[in-house]
N, C-alpha and C. Protein backbone atom coordinates (compact mmCIF):
# COMPACT_ATOMS: atom_id res chain seq x y z
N UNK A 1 21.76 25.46 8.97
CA UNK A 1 20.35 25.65 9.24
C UNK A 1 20.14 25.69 10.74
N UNK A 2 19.06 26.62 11.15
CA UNK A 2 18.99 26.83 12.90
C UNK A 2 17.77 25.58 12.89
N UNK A 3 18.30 24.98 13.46
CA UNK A 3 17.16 23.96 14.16
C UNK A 3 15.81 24.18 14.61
N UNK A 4 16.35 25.90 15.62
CA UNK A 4 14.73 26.03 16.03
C UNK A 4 13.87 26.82 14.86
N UNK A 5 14.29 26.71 13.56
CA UNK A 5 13.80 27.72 12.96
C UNK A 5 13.21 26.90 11.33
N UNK A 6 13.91 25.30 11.71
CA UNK A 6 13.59 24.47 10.82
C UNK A 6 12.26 23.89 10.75
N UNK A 7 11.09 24.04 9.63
CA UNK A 7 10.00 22.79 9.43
C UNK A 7 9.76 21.48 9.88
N UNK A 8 11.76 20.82 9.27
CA UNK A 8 11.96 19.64 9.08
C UNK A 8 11.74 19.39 11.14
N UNK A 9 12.59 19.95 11.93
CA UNK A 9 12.87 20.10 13.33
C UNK A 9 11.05 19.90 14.00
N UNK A 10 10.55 21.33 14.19
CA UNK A 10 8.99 21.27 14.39
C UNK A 10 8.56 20.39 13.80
N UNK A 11 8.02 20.06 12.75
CA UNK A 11 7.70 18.66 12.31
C UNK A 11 7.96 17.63 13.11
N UNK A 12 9.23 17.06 13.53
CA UNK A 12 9.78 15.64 13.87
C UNK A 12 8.76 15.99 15.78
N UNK A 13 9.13 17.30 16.10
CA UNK A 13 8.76 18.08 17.51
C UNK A 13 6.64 17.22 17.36
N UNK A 14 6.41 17.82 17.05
CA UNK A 14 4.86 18.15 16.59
C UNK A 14 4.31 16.24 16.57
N UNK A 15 4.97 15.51 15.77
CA UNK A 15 4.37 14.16 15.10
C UNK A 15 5.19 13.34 16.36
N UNK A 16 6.44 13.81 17.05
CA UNK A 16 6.24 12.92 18.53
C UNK A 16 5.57 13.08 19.69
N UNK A 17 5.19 14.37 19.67
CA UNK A 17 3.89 14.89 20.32
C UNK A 17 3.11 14.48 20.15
N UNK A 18 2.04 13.82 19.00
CA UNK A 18 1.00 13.14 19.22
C UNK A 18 1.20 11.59 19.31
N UNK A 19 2.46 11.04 18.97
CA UNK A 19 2.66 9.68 19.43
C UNK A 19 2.65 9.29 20.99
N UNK A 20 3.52 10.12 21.30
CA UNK A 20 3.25 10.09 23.06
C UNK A 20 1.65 10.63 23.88
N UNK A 21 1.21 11.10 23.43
CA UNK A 21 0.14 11.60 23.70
C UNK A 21 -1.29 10.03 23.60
N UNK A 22 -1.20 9.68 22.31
CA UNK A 22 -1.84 8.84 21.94
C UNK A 22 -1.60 7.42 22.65
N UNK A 23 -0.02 7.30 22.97
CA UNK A 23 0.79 5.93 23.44
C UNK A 23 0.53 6.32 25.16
N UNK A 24 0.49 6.88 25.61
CA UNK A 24 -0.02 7.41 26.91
C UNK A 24 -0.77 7.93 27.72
N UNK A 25 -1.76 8.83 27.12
CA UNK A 25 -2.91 9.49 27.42
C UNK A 25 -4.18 8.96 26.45
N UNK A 26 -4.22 7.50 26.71
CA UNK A 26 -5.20 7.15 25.45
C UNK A 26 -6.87 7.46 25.60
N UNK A 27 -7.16 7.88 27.18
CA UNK A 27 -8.20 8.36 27.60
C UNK A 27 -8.51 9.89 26.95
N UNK A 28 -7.56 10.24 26.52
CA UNK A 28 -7.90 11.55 25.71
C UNK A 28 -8.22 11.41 24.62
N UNK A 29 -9.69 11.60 24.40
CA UNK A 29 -10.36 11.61 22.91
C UNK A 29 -11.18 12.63 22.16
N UNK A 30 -11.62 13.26 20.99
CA UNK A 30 -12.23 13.81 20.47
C UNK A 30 -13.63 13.22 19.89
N UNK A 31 -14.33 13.20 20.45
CA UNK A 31 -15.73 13.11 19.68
C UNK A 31 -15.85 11.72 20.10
N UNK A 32 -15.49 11.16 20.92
CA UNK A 32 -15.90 9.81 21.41
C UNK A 32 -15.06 8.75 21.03
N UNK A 33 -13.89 9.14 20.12
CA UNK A 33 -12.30 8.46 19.38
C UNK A 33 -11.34 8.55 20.13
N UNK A 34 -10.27 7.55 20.33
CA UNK A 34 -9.38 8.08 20.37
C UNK A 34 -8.33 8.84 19.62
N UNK A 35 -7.73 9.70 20.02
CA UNK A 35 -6.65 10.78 19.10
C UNK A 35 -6.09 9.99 18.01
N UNK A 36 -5.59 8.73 17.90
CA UNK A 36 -5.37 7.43 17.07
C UNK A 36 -6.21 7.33 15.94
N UNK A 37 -7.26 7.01 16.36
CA UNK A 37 -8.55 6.98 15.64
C UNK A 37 -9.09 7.69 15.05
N UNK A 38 -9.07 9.53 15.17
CA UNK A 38 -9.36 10.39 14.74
C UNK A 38 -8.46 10.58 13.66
N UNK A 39 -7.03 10.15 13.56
CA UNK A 39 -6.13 10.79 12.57
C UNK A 39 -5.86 9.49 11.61
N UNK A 40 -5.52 8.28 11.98
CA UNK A 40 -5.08 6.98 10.98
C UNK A 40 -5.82 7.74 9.47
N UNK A 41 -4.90 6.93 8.54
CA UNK A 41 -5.99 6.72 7.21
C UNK A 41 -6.89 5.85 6.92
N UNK A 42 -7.89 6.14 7.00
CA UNK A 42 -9.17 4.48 6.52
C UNK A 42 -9.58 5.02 5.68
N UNK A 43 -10.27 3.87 4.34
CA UNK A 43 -11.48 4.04 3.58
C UNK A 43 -12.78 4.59 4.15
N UNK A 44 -13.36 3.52 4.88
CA UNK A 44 -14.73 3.61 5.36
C UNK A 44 -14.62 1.95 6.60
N UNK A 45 -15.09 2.78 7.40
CA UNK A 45 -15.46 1.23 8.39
C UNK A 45 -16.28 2.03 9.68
N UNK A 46 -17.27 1.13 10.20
CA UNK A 46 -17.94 1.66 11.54
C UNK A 46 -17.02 0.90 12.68
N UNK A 47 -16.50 2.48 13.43
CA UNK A 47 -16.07 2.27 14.42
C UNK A 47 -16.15 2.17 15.89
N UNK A 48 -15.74 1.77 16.97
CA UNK A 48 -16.09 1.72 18.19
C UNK A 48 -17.45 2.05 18.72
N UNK A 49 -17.48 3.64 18.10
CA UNK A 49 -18.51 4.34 18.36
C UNK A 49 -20.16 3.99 17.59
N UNK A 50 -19.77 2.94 17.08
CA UNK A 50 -20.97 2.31 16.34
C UNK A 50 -21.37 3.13 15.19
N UNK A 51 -20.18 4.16 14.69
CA UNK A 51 -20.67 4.88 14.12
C UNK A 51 -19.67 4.75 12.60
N UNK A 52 -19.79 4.84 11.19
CA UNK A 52 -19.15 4.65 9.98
C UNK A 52 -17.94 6.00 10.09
N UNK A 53 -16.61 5.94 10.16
CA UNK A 53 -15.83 6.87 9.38
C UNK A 53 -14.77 6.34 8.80
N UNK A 54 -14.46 7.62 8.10
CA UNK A 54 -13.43 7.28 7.19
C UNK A 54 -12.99 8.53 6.32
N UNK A 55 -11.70 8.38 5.26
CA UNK A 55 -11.90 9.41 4.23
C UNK A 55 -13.22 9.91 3.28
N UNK A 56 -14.01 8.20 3.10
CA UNK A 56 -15.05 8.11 2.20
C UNK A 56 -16.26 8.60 2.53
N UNK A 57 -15.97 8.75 4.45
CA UNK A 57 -17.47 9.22 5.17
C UNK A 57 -16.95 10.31 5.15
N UNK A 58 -16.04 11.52 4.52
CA UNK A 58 -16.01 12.99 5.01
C UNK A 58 -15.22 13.50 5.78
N UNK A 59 -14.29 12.53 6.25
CA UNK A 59 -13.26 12.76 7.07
C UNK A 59 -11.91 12.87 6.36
N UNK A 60 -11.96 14.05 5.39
CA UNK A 60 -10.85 13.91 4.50
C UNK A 60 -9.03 14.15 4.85
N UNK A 61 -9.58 15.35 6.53
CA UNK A 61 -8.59 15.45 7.02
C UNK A 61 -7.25 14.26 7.03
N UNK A 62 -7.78 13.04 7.07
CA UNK A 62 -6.95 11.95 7.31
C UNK A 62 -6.02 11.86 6.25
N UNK A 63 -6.13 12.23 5.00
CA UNK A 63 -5.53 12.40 4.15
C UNK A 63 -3.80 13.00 4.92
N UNK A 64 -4.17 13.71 5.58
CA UNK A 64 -2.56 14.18 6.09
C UNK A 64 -2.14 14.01 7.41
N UNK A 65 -3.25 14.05 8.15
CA UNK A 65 -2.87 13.62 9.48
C UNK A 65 -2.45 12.43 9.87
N UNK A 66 -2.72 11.47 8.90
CA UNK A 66 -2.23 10.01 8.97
C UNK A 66 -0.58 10.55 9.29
N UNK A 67 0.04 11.29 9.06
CA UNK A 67 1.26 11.60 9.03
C UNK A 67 1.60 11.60 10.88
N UNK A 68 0.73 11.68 11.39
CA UNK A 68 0.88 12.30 12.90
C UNK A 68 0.68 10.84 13.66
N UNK A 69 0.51 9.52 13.36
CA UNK A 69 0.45 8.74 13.81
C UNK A 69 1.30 7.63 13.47
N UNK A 70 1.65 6.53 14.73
CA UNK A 70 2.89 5.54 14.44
C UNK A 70 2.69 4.24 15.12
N UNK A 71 3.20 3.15 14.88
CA UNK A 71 2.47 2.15 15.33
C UNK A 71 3.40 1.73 16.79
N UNK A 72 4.40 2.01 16.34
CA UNK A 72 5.38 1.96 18.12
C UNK A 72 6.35 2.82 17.84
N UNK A 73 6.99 2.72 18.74
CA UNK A 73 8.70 3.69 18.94
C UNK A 73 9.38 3.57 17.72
N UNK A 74 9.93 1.95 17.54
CA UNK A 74 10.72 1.62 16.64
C UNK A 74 10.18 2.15 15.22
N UNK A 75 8.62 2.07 14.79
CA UNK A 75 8.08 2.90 13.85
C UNK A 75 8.69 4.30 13.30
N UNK A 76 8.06 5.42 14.98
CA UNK A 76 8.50 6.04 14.68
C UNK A 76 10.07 6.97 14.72
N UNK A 77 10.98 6.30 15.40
CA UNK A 77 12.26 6.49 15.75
C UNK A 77 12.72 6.41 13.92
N UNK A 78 12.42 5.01 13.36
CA UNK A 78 12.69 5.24 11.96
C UNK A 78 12.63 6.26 11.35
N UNK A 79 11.02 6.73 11.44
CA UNK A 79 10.56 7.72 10.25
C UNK A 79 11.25 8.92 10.82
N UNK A 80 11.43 9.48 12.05
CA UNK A 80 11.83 10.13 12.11
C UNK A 80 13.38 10.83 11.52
N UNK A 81 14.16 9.83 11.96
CA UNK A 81 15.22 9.84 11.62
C UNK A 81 15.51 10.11 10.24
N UNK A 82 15.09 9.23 8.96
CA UNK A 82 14.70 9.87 7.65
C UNK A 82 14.72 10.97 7.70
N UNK A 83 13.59 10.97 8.38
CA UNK A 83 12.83 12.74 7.60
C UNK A 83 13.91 13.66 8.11
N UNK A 84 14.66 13.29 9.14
CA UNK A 84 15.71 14.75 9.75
C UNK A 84 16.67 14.72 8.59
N UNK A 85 17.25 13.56 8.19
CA UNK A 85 18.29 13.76 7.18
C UNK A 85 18.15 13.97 6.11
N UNK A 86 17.06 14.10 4.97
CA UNK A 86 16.71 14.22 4.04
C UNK A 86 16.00 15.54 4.01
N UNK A 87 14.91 15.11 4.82
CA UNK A 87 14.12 16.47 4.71
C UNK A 87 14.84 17.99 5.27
N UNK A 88 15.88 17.79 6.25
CA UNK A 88 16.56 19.04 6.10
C UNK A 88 16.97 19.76 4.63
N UNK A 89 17.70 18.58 4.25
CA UNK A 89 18.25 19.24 2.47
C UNK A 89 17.39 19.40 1.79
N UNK A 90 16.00 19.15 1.68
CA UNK A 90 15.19 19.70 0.55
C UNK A 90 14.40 20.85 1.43
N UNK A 91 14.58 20.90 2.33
CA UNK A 91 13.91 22.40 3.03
C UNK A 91 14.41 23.32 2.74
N UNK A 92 16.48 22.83 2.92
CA UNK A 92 17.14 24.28 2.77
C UNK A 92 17.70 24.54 1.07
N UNK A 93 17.02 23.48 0.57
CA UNK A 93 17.44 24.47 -0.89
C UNK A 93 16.61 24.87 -1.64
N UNK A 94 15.16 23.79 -1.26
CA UNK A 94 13.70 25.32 -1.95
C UNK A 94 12.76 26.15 -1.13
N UNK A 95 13.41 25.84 0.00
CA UNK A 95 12.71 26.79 0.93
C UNK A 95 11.37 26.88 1.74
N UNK A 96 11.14 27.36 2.51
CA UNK A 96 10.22 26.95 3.59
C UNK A 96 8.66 26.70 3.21
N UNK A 97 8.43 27.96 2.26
CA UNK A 97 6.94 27.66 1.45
C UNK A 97 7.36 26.31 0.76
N UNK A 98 7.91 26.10 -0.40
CA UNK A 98 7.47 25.16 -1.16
C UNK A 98 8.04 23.67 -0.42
N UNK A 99 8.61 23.66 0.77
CA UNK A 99 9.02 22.34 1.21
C UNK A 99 7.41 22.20 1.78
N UNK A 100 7.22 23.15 2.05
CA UNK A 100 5.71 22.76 3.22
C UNK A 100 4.69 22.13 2.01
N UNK A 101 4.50 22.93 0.95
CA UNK A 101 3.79 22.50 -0.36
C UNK A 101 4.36 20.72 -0.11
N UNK A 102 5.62 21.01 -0.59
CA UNK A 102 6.20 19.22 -0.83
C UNK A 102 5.45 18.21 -0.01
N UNK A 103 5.76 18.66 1.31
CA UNK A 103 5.46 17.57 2.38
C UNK A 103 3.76 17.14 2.36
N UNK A 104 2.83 18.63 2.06
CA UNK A 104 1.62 18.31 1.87
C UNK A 104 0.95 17.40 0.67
N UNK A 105 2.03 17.67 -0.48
CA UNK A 105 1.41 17.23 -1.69
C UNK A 105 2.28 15.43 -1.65
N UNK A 106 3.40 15.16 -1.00
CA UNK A 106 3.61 13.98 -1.00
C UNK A 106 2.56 13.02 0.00
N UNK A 107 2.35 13.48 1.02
CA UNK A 107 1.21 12.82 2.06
C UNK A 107 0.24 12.66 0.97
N UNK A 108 -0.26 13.84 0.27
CA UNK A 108 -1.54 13.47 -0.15
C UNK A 108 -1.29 11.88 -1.09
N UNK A 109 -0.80 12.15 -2.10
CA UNK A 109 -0.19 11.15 -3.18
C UNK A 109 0.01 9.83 -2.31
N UNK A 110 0.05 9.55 -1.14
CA UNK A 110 0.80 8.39 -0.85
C UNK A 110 -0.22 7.93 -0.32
N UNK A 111 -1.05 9.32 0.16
CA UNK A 111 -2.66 8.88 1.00
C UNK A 111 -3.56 8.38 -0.03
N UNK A 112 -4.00 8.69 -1.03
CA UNK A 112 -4.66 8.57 -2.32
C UNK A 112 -4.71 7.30 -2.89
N UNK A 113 -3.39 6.52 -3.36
CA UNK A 113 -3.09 5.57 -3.47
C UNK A 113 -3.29 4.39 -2.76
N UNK A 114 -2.92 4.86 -1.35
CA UNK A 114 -3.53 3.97 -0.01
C UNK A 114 -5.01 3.37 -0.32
N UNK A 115 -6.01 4.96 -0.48
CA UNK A 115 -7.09 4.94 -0.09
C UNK A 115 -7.71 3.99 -1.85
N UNK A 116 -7.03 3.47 -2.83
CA UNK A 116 -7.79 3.14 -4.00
C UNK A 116 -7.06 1.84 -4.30
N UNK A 117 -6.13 1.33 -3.30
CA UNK A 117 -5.57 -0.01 -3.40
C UNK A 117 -5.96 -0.96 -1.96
N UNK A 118 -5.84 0.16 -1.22
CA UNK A 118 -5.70 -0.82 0.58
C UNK A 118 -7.06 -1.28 0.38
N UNK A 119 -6.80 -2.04 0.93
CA UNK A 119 -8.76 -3.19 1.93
C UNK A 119 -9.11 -1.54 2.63
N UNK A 120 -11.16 -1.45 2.17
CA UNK A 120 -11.15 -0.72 2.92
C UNK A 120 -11.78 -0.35 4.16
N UNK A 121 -11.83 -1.65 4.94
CA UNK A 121 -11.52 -1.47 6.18
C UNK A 121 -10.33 -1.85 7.09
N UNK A 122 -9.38 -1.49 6.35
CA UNK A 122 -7.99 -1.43 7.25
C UNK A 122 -7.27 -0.20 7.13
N UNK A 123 -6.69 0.50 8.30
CA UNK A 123 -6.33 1.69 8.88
C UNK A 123 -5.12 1.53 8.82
N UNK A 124 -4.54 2.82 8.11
CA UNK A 124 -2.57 3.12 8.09
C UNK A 124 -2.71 4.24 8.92
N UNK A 125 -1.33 4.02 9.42
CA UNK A 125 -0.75 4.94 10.21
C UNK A 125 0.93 4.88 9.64
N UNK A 126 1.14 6.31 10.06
CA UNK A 126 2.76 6.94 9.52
C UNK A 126 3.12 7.74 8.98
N UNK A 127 4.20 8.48 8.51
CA UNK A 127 4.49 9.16 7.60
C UNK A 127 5.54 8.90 7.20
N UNK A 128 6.02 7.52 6.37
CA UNK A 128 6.62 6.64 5.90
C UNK A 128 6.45 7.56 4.02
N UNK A 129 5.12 7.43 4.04
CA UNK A 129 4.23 7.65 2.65
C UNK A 129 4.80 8.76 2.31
N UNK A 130 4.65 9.99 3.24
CA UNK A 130 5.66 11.54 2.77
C UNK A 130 7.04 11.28 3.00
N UNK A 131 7.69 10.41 3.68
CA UNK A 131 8.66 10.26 3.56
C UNK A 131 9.04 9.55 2.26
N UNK A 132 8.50 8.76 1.70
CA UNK A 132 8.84 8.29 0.08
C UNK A 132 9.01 9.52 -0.64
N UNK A 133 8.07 10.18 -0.76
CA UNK A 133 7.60 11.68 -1.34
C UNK A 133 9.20 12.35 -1.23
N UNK A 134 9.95 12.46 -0.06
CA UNK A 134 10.69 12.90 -0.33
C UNK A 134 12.03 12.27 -0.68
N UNK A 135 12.06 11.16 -1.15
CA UNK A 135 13.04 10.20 -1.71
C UNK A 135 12.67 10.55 -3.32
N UNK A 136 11.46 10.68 -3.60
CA UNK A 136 11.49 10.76 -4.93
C UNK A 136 11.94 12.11 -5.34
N UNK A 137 12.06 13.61 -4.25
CA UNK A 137 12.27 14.63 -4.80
C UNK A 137 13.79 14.30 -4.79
N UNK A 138 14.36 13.45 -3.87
CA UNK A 138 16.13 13.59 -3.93
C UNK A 138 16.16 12.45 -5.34
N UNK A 139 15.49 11.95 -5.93
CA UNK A 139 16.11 11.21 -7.01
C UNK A 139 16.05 12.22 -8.38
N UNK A 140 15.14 12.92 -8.16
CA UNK A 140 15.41 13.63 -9.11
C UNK A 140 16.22 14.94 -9.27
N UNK A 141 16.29 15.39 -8.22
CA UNK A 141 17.12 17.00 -7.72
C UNK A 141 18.24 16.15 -6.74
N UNK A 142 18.32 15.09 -6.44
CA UNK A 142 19.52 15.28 -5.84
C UNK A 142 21.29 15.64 -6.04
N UNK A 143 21.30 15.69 -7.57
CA UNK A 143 22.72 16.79 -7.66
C UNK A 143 22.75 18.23 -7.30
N UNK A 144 21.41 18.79 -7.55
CA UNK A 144 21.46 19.62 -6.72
C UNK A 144 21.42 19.87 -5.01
N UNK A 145 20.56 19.19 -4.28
CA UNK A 145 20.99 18.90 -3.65
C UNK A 145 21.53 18.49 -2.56
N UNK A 146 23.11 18.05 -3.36
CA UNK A 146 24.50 17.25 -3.11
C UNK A 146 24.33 16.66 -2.12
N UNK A 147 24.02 15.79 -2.52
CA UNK A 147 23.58 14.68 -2.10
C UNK A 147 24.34 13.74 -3.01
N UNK A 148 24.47 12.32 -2.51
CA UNK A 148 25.37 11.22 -2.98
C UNK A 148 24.19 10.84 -3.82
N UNK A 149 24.00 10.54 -4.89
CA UNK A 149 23.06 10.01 -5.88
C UNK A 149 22.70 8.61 -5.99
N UNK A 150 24.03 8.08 -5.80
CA UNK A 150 23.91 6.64 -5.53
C UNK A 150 23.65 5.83 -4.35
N UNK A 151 23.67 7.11 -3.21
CA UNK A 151 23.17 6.44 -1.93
C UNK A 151 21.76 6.97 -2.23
N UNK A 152 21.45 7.72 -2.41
CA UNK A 152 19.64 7.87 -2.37
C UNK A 152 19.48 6.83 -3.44
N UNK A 153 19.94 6.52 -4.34
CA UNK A 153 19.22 4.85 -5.36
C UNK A 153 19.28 3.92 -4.03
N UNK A 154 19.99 3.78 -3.32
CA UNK A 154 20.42 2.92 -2.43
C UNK A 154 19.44 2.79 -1.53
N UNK A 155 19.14 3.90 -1.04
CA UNK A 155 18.55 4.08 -0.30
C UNK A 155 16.76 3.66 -0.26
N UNK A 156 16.20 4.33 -1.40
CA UNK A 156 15.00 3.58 -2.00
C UNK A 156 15.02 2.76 -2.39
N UNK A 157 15.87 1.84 -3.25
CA UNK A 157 15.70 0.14 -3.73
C UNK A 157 15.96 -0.67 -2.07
N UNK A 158 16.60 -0.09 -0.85
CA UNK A 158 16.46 -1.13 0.39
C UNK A 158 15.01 -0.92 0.72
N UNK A 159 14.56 0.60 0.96
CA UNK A 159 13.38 0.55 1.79
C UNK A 159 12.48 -0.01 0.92
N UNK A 160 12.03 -0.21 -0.74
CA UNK A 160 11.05 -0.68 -1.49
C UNK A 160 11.21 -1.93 -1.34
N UNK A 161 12.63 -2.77 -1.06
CA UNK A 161 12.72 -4.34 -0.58
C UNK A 161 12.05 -4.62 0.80
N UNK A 162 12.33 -3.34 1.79
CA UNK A 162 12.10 -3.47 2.79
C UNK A 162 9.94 -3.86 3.21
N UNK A 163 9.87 -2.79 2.32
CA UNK A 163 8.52 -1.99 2.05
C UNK A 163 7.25 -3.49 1.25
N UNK A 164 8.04 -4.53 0.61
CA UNK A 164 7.66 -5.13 -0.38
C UNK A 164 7.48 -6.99 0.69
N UNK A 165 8.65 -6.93 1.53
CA UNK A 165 9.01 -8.16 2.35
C UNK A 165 8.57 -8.50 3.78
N UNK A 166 8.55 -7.26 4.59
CA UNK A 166 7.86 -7.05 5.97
C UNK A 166 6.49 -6.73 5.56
N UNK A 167 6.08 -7.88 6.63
CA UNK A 167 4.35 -7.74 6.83
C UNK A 167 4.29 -6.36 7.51
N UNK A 168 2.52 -6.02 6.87
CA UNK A 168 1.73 -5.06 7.81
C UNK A 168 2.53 -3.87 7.24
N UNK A 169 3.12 -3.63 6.52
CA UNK A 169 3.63 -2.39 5.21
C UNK A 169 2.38 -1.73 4.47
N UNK A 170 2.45 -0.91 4.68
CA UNK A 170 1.21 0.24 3.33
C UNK A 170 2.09 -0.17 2.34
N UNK A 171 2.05 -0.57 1.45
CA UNK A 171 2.88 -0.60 0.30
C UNK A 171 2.77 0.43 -0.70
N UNK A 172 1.16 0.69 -0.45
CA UNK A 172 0.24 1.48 -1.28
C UNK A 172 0.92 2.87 -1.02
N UNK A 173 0.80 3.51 0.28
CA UNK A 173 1.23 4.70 0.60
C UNK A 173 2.96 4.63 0.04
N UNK A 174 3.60 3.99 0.63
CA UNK A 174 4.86 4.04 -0.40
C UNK A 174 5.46 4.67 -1.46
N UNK A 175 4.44 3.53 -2.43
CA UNK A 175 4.70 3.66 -3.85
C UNK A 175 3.93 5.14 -4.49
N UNK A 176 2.40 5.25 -3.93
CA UNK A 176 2.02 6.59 -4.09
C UNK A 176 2.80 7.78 -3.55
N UNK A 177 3.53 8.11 -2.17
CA UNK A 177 4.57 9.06 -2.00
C UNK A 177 5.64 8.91 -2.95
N UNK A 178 6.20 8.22 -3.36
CA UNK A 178 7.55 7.86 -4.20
C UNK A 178 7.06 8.91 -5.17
N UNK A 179 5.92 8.05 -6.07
CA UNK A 179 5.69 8.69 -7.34
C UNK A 179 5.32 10.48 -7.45
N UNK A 180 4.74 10.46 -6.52
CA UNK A 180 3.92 11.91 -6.00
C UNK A 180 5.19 12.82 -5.97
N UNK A 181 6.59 12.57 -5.37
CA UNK A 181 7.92 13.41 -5.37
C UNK A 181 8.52 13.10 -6.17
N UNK A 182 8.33 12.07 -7.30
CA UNK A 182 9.10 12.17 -8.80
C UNK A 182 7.88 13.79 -9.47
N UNK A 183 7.06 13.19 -9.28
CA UNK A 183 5.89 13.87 -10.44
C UNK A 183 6.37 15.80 -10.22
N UNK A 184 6.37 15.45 -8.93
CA UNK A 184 6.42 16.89 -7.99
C UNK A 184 7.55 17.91 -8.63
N UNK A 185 9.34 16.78 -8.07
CA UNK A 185 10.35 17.05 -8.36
C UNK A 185 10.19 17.46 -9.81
N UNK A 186 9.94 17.04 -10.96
CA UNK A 186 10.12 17.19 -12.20
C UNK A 186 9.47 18.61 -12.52
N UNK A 187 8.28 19.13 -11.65
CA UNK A 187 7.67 20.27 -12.27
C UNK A 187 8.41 21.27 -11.48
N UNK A 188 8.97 21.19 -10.58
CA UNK A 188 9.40 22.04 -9.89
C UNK A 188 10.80 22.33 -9.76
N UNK A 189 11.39 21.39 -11.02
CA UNK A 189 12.89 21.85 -11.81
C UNK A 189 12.25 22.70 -12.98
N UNK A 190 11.23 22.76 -12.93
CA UNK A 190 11.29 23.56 -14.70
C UNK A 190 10.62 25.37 -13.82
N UNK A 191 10.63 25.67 -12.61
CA UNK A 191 10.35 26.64 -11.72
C UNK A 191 11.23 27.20 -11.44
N UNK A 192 11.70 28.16 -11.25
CA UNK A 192 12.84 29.27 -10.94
C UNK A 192 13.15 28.83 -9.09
N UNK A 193 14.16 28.16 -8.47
CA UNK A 193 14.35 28.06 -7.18
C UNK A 193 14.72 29.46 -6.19
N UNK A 194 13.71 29.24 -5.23
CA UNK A 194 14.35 29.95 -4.28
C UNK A 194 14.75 29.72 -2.88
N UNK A 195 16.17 30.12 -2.78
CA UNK A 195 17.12 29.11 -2.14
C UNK A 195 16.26 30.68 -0.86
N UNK A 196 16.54 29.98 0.53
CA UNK A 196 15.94 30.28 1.43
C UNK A 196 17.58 30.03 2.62
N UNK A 197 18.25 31.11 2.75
CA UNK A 197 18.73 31.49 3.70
C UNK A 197 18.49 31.13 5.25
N UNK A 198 19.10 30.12 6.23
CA UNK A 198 19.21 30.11 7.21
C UNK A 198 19.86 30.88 8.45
């Protein structure tokens, strides 16, 4: 796979771009927010601006952009890392449309869940949540693929220990991405694949 030509690549490019941006230029804001503030996931809460937002006030965007935000380095150095090794292999074996589908429809699922379990005035940030999303597509397609099967079990029973034991965890987003790339994976084995050439 060409790197500069990968989702998975732009993606990791794009979501450290607004971490640094946000972690450094915090005087840069939209609408009286900071860039932070504009993207996290919340229910509903009045913020800084004395003013109520949230998903629940209309700000549904957050639903995915929560993906573009991280709480420090070590945050996102993690997620990143994931998503390069995993999310390469499910890019290059269903291909560039439906990985982009994937990545959108696991955020949502992990956002959803967030938004009907979390307190709702407390704000997630990450893309931990699409990253579950795509643990659940390798548990179910991962012989295809080839992928070690027993390291992706491995792999999700540490981070759900991980996910379940460390404070200040979405747990919610988690378990909603997980399920969201089982649900996903399953309909989209019974779909004709198209393998997408690098």
């Amino acid at each position: 796979m060409k790197l500069k030509n990968s989702i998975t690549t732009n993606l990791i490019v794009v979501i450290t771009g607004f971490f640094v941006i946000a972690q450094y230029a915090p005087k840069i804001t939209w609408g009286g927010l900071t860039l932070q503030e504009n993207l996290f996931l919340i229910r509903k809460a009045i913020f800084p601006d004395g003013k109520i937002h949230g998903v629940y006030a209309g700000e549904w965007w957050r639903v995915v952009t929560v993906v573009l935000t991280h709480a420090n380095w070590i945050h996102l150095g993690f997620n990143m890392l994931v998503l390069f090794q995993i999310g390469s292999l499910i890019e290059r074996y269903f291909g560039k449309a439906r990985y982009i589908f994937i990545l959108i429809f696991c955020a949502f699922t992990a956002s959803l869940l967030c938004l009907l379990l979390a307190p709702a005035n407390t704000p997630s940030v990450g893309a931990s949540g699409m990253i579950f999303g795509l643990f659940g597509i390798a548990l179910v397609s991962g012989k295809k693929l080839g992928v070690d099967y027993q390291q992706v079990v491995g792999s999700v029973v540490i981070n759900l220990i991980i996910t379940f034991t460390v404070p200040n965890i979405a747990w919610q987003a988690h378990v909603g991405g997980l399920i969201g790339g089982i649900l996903l994976a399953l309909v989209l084995q019974a779909l004709p694949t198209r393998k997408t050439s690098y």
